[in-house]
PDB file of N, CA and C in Angstrom:
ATOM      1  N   UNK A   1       0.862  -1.183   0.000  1.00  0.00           N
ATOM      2  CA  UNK A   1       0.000   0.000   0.000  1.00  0.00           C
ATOM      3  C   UNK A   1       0.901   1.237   0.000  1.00  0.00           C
ATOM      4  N   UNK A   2       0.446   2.252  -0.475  1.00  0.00           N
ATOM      5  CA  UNK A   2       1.409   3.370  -1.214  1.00  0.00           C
ATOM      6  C   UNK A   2       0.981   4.500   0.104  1.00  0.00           C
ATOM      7  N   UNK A   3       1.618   5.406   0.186  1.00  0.00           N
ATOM      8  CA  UNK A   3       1.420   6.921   0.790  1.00  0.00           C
ATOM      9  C   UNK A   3      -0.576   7.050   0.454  1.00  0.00           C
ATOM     10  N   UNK A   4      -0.188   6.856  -0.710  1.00  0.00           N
ATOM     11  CA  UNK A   4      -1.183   7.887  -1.169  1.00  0.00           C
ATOM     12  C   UNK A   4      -2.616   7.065  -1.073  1.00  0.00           C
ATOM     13  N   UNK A   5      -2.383   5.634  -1.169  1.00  0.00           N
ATOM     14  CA  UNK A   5      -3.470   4.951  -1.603  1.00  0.00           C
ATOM     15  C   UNK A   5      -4.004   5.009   0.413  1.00  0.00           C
ATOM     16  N   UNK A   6      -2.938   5.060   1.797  1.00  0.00           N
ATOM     17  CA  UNK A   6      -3.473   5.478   2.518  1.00  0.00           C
ATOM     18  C   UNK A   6      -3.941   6.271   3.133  1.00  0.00           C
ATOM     19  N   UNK A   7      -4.286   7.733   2.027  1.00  0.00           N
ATOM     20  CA  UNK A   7      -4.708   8.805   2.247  1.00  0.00           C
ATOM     21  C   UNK A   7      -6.131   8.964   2.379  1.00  0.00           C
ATOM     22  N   UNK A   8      -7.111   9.735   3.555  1.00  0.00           N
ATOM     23  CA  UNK A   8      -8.615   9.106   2.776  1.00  0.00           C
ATOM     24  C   UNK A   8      -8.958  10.362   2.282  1.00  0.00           C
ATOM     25  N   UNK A   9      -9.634   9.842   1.712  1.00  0.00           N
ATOM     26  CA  UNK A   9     -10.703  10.496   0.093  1.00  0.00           C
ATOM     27  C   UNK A   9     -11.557  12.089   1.194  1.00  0.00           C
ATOM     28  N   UNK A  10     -10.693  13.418   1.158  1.00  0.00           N
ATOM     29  CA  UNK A  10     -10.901  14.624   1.405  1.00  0.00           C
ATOM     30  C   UNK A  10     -12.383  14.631   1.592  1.00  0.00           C
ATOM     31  N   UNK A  11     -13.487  14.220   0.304  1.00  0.00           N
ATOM     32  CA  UNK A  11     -14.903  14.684   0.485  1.00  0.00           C
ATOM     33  C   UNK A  11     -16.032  13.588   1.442  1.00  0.00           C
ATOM     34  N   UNK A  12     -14.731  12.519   1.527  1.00  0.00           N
ATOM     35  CA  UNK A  12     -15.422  11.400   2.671  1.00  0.00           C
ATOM     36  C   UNK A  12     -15.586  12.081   3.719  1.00  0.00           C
ATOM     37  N   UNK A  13     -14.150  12.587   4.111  1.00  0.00           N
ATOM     38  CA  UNK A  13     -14.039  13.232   5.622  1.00  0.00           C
ATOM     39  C   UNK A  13     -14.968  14.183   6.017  1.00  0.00           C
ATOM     40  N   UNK A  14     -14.515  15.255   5.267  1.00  0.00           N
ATOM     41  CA  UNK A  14     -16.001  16.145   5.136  1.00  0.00           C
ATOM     42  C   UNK A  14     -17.269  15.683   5.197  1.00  0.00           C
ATOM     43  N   UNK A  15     -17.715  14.890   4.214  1.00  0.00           N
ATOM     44  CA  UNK A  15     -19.420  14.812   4.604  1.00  0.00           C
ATOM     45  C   UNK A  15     -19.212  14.183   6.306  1.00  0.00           C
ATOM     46  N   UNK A  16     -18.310  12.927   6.691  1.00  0.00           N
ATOM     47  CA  UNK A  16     -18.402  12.228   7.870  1.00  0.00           C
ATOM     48  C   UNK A  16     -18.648  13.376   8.899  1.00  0.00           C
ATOM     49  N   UNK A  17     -17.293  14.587   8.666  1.00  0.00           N
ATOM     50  CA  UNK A  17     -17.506  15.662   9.508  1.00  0.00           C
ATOM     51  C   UNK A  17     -19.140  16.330   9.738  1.00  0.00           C
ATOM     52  N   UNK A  18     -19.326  16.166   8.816  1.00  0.00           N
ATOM     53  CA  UNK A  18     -20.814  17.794   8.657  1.00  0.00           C
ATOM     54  C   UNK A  18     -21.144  16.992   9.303  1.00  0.00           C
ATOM     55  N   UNK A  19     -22.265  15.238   9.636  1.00  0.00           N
ATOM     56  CA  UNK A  19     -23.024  14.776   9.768  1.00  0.00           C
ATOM     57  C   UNK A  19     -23.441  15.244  11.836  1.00  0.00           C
ATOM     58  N   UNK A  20     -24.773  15.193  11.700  1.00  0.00           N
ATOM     59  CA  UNK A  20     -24.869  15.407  12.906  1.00  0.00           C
ATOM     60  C   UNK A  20     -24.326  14.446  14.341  1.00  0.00           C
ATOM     61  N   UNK A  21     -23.655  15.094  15.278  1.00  0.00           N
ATOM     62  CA  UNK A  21     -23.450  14.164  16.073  1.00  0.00           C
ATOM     63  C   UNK A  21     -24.273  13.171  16.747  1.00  0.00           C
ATOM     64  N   UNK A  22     -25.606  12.779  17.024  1.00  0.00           N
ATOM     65  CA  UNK A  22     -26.068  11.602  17.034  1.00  0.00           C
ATOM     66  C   UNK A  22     -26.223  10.571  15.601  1.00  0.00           C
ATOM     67  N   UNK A  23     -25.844  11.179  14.779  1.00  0.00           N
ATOM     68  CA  UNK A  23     -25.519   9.900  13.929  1.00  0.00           C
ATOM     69  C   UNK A  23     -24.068   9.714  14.002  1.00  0.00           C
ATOM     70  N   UNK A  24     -23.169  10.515  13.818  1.00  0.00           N
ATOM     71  CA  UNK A  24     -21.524   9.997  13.872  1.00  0.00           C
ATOM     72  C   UNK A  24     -21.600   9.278  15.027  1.00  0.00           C
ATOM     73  N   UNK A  25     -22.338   9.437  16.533  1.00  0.00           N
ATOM     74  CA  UNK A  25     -21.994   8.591  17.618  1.00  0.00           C
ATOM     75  C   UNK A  25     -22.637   6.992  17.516  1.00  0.00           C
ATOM     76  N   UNK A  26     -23.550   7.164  16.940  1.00  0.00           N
ATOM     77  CA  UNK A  26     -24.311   5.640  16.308  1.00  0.00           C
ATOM     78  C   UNK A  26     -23.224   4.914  14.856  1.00  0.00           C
ATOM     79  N   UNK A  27     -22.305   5.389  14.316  1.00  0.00           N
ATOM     80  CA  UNK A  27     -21.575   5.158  13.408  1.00  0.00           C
ATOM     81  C   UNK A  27     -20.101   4.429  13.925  1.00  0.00           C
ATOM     82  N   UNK A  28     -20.245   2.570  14.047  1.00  0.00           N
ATOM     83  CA  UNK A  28     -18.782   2.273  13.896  1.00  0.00           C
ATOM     84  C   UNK A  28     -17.416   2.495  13.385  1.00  0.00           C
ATOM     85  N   UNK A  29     -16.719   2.267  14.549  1.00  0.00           N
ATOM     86  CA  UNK A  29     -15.100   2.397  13.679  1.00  0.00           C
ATOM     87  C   UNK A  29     -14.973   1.411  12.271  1.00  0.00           C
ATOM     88  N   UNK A  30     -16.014   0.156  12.202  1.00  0.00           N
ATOM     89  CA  UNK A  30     -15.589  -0.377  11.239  1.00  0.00           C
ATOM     90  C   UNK A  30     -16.244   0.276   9.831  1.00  0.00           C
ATOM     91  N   UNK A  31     -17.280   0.303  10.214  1.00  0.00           N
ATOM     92  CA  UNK A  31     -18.197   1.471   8.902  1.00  0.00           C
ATOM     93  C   UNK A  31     -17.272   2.541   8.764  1.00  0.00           C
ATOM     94  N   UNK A  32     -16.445   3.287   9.612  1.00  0.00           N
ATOM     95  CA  UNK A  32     -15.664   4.362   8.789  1.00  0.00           C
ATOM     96  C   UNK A  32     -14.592   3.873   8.392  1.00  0.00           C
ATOM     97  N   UNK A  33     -14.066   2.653   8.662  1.00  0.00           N
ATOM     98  CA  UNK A  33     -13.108   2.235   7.725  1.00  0.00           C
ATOM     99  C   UNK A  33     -13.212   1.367   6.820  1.00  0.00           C
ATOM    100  N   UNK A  34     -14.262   1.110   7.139  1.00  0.00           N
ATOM    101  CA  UNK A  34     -14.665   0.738   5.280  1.00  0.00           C
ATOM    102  C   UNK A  34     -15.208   1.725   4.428  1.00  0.00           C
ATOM    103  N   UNK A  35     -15.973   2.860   4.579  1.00  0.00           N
ATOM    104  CA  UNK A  35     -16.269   3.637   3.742  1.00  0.00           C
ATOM    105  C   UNK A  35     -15.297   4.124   3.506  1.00  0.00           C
ATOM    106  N   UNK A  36     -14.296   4.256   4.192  1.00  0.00           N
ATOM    107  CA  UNK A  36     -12.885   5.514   3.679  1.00  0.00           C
ATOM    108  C   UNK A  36     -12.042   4.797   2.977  1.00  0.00           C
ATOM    109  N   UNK A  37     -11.960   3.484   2.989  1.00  0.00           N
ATOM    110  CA  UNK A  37     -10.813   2.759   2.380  1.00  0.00           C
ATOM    111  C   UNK A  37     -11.974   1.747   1.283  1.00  0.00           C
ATOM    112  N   UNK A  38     -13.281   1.947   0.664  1.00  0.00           N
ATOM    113  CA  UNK A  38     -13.659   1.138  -0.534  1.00  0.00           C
ATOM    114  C   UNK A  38     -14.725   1.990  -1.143  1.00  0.00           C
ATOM    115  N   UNK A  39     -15.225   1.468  -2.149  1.00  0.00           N
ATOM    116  CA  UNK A  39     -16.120   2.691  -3.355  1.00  0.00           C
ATOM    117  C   UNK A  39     -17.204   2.056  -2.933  1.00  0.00           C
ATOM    118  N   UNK A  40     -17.640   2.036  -2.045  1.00  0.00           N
ATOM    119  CA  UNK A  40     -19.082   1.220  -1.415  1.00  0.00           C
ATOM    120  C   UNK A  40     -19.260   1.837   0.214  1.00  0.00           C
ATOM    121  N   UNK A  41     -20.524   1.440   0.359  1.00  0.00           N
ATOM    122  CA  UNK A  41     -20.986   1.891   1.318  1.00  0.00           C
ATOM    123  C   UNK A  41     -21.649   1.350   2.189  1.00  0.00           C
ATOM    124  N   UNK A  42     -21.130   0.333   3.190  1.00  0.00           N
ATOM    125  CA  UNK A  42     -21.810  -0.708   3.853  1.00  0.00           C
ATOM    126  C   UNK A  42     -23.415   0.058   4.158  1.00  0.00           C
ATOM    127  N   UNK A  43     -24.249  -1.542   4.083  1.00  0.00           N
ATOM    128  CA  UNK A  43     -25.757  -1.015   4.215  1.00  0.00           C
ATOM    129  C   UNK A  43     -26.136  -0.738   5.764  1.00  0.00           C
ATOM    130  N   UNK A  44     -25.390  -1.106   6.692  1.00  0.00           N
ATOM    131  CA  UNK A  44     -25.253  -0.644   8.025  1.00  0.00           C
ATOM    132  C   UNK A  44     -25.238   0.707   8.015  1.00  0.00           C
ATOM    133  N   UNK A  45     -24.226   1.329   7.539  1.00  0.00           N
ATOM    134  CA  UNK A  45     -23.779   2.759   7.554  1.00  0.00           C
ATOM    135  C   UNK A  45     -24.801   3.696   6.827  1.00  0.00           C
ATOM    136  N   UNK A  46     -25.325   3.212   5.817  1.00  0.00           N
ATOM    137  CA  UNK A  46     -26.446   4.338   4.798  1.00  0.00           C
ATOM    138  C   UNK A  46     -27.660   4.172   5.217  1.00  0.00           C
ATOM    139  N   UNK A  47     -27.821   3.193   5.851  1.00  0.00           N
ATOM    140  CA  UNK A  47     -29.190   3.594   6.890  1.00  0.00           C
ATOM    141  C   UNK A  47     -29.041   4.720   7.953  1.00  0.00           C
ATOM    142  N   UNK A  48     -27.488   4.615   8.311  1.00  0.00           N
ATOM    143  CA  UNK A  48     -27.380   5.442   9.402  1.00  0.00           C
ATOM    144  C   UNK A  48     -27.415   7.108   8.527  1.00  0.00           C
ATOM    145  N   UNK A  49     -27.380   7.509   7.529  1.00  0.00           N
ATOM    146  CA  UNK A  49     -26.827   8.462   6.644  1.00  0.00           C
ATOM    147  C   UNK A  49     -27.421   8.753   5.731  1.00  0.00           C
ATOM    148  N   UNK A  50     -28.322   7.557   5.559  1.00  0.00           N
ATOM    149  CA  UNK A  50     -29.531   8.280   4.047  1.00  0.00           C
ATOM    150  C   UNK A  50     -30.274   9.404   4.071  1.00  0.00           C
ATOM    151  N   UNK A  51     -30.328   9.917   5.690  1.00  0.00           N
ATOM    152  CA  UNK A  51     -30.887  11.430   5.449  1.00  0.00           C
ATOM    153  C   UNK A  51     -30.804  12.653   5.339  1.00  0.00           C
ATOM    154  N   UNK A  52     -29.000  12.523   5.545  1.00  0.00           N
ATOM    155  CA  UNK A  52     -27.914  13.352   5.726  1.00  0.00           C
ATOM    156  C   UNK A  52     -26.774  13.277   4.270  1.00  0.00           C
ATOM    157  N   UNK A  53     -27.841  13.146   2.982  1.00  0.00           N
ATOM    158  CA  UNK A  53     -26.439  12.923   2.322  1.00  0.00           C
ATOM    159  C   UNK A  53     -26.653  13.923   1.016  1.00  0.00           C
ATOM    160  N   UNK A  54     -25.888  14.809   0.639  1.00  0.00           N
ATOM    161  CA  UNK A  54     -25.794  15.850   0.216  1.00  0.00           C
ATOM    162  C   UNK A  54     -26.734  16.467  -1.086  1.00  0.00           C
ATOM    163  N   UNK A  55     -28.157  17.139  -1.516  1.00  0.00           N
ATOM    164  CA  UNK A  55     -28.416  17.091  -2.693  1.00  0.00           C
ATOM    165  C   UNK A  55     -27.699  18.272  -3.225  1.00  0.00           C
TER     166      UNK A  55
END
């Protein structure tokens, strides 16, 4: 794994940031490391987030 490939994806962080804190506190360490490190979005996590996600 490269520098770069363990860099995470700038607009992940951000939305994770904006989201309100009772959902980031309902949100596992493993759901954020899988959303930050794959092009998918565990279905655990977008339940937690489907109402919070950017139009």
């Amino acid at each position: 794994m490269t520098e770069e490939d363990s860099k995470p994806d700038p607009e992940r962080v951000a939305f994770l940031r904006a989201l309100p804190l009772e959902v980031k506190q309902a949100i596992t360490r493993e759901e954020v490391n899988f959303f930050m490190s794959s092009g998918e979005i565990p279905e655990s996590l977008y339940k937690k987030i489907k109402d919070h996600q950017s139009r």
